[in-house]
N, C-alpha and C. Protein backbone atom coordinates (compact mmCIF):
# COMPACT_ATOMS: atom_id res chain seq x y z
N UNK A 1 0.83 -1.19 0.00
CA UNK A 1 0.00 0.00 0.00
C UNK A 1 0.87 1.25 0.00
N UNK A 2 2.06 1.20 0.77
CA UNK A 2 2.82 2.75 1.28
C UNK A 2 3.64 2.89 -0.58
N UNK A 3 3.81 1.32 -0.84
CA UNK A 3 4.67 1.32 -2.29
C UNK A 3 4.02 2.38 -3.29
N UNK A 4 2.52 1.38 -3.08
CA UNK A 4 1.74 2.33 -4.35
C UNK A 4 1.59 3.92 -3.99
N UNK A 5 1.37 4.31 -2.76
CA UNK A 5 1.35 6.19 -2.79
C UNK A 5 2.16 6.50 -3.03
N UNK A 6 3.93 5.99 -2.54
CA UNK A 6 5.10 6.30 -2.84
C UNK A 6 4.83 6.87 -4.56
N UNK A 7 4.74 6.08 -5.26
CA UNK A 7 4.49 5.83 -6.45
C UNK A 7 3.96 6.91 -7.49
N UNK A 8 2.63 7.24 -6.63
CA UNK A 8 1.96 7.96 -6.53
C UNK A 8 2.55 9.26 -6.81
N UNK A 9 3.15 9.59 -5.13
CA UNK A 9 3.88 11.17 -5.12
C UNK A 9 4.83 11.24 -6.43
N UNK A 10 5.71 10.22 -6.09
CA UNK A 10 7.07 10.58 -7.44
C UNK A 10 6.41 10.66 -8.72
N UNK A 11 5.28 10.14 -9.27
CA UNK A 11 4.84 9.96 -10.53
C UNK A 11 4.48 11.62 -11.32
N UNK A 12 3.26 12.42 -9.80
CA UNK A 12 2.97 13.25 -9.59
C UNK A 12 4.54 14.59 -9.67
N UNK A 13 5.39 14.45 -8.96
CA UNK A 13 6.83 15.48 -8.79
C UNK A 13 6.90 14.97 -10.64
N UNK A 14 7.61 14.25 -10.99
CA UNK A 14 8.04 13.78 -12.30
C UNK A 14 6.90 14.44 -13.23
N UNK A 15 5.61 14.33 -13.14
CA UNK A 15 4.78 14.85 -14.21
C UNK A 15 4.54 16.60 -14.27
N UNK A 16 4.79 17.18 -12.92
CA UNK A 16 4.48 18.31 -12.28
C UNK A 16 6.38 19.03 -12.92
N UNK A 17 7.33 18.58 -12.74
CA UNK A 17 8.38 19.19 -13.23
C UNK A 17 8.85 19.20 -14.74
N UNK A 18 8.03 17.91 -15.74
CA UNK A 18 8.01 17.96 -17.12
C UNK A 18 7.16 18.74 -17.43
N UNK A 19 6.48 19.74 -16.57
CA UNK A 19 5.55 20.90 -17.11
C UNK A 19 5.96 22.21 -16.95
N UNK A 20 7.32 22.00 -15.95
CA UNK A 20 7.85 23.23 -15.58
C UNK A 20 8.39 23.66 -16.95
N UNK A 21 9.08 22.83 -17.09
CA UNK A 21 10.14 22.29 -17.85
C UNK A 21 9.85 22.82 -19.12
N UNK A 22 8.68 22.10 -19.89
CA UNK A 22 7.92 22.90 -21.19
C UNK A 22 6.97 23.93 -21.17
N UNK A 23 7.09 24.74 -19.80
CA UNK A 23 6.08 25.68 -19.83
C UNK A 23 4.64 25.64 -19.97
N UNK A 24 4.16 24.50 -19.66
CA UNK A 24 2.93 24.40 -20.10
C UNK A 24 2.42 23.92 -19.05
N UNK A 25 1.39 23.90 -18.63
CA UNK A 25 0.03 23.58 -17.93
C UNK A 25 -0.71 22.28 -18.21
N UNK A 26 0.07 21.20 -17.34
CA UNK A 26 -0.58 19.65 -17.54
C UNK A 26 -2.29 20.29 -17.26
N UNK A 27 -3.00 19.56 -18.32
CA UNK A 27 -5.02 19.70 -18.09
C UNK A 27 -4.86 18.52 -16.88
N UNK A 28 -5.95 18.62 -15.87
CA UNK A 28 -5.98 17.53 -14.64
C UNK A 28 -5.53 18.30 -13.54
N UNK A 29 -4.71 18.95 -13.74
CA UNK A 29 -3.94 19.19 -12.33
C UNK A 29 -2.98 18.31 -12.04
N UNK A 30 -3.32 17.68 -10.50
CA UNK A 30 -2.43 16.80 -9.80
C UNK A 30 -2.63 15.35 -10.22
N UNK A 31 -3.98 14.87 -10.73
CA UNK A 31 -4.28 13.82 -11.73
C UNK A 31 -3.51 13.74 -12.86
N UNK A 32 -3.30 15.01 -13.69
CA UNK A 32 -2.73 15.19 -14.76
C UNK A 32 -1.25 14.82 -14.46
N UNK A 33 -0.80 15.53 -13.30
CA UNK A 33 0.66 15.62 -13.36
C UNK A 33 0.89 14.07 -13.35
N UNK A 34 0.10 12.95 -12.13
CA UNK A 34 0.27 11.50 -11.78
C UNK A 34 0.25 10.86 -13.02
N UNK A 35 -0.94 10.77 -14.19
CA UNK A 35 -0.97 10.13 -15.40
C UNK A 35 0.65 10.84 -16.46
N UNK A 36 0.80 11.91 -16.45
CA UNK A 36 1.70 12.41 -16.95
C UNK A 36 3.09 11.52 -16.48
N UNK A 37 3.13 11.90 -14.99
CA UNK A 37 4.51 11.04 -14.64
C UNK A 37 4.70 9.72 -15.00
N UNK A 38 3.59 8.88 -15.04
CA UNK A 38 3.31 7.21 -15.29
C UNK A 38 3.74 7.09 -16.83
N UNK A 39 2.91 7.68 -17.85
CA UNK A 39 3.23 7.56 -18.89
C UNK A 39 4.30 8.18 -19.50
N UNK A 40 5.03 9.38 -18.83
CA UNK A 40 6.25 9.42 -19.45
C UNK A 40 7.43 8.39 -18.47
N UNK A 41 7.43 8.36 -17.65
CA UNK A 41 8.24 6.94 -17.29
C UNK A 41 8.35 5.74 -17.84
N UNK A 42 6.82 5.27 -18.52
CA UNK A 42 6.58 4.18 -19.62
C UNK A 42 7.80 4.91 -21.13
N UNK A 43 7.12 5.91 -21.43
CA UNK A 43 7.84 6.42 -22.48
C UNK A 43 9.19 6.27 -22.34
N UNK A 44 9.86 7.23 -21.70
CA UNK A 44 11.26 7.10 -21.16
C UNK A 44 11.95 5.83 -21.18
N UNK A 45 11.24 5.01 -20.66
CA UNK A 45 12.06 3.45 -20.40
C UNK A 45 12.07 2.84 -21.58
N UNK A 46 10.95 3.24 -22.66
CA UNK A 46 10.54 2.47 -23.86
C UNK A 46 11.98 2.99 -24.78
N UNK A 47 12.46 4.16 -24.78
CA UNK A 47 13.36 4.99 -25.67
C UNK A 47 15.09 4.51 -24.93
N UNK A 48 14.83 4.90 -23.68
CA UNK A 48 16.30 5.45 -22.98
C UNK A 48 16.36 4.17 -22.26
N UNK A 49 15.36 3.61 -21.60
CA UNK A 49 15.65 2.01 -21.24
C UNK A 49 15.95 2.40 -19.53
N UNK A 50 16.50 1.30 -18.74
CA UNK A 50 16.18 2.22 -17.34
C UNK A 50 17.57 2.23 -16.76
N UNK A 51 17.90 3.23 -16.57
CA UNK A 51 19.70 3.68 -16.02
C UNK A 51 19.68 4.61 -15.65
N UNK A 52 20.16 5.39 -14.14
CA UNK A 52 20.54 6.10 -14.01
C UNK A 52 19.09 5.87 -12.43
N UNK A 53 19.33 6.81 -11.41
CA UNK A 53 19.00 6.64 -10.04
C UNK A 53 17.60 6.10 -9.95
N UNK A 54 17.32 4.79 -9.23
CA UNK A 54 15.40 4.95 -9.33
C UNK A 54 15.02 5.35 -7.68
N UNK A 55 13.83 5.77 -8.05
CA UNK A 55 13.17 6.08 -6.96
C UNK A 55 11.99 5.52 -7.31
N UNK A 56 11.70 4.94 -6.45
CA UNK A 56 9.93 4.61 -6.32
C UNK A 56 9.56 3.33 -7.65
N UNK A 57 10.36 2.88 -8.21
CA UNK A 57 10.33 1.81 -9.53
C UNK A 57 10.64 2.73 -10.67
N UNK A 58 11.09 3.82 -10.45
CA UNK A 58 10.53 5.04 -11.46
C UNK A 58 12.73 5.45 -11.68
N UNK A 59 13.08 5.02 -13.12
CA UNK A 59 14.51 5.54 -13.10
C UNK A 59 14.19 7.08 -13.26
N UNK A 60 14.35 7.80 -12.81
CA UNK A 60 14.34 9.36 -12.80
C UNK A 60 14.36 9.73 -14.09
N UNK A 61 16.02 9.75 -14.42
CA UNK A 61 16.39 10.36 -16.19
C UNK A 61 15.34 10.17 -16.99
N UNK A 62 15.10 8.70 -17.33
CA UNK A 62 14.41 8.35 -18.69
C UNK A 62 13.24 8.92 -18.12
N UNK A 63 12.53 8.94 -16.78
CA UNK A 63 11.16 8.78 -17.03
C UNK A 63 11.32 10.88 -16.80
N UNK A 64 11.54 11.51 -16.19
CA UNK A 64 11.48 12.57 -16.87
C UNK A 64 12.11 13.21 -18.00
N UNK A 65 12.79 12.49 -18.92
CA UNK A 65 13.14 12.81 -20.46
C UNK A 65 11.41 12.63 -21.07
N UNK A 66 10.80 11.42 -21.00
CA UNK A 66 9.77 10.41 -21.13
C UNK A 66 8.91 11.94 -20.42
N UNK A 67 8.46 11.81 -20.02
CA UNK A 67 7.52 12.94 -19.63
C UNK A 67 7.32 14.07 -20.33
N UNK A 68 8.52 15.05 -20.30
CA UNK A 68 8.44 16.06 -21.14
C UNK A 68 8.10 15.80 -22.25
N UNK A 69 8.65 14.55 -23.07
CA UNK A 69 8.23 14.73 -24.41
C UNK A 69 6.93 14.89 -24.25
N UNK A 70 6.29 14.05 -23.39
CA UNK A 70 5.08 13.72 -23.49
C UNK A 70 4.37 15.01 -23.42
N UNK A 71 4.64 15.74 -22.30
CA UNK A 71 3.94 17.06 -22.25
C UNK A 71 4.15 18.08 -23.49
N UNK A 72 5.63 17.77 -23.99
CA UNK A 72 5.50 18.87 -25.21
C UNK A 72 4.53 18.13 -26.25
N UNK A 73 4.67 17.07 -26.59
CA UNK A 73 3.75 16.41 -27.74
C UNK A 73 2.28 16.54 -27.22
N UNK A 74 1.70 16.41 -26.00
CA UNK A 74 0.38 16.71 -25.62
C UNK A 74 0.07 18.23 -25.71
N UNK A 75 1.06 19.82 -25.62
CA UNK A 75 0.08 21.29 -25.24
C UNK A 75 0.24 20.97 -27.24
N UNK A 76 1.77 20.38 -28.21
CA UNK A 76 1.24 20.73 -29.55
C UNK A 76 -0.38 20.31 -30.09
N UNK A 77 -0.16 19.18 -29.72
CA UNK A 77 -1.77 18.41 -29.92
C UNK A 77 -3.17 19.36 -29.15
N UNK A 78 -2.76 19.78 -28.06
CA UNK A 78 -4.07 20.64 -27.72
C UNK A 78 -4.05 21.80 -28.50
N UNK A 79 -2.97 22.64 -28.92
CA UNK A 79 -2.80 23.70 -29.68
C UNK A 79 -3.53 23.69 -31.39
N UNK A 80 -3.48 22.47 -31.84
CA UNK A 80 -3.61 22.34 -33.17
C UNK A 80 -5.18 21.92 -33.12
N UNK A 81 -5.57 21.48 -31.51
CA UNK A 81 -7.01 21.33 -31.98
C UNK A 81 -7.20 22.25 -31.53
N UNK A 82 -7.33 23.38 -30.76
CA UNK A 82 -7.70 24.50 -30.81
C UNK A 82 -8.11 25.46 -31.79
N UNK A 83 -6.58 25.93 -32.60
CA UNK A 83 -6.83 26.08 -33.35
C UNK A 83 -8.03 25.82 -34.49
N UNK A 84 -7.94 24.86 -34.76
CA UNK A 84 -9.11 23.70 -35.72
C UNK A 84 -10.49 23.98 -34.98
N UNK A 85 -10.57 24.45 -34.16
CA UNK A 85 -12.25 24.54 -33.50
C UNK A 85 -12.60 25.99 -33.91
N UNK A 86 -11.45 26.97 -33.91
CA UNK A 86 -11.95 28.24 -34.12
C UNK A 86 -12.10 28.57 -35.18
């Protein structure tokens, strides 16, 4: 149980600093930032593979390399549908 909140927080810091990072505003909030951190850690590990310090199951590097992209490839995608609605 303490694993999975652990999990939790770091997923959340990791998704919350790949937004610093690209300037942009994860949609969700603190939901956003948690799905953000999860799936760029998936990402990250999928590209960069897992090396370098872990915390929480989570290798830091890749999964916030893995994040940011994610957040920059998610505000282009909200941007272009924006655009497209107006």
């Amino acid at each position: 149980m303490f694993t999975f909140l652990w999990a939790l927080i770091i997923g959340g810091i990791i998704g919350w600093i790949a937004g610093m990072v690209v300037g942009r505003d994860i949609p969700g909030g603190v939901f956003g930032n948690i799905i953000a951190g999860f799936v760029g850690a998936w990402l990250g590990s999928l590209i960069l593979g897992n090396w370098g310090p872990v915390i929480a199951d989570f290798a830091i590097i890749p999964a916030l390399i893995g994040a940011v992209l994610l957040v920059f490839i998610l505000s282009l995608v909200m941007r272009a549908f924006r655009k497209s609605t107006d």
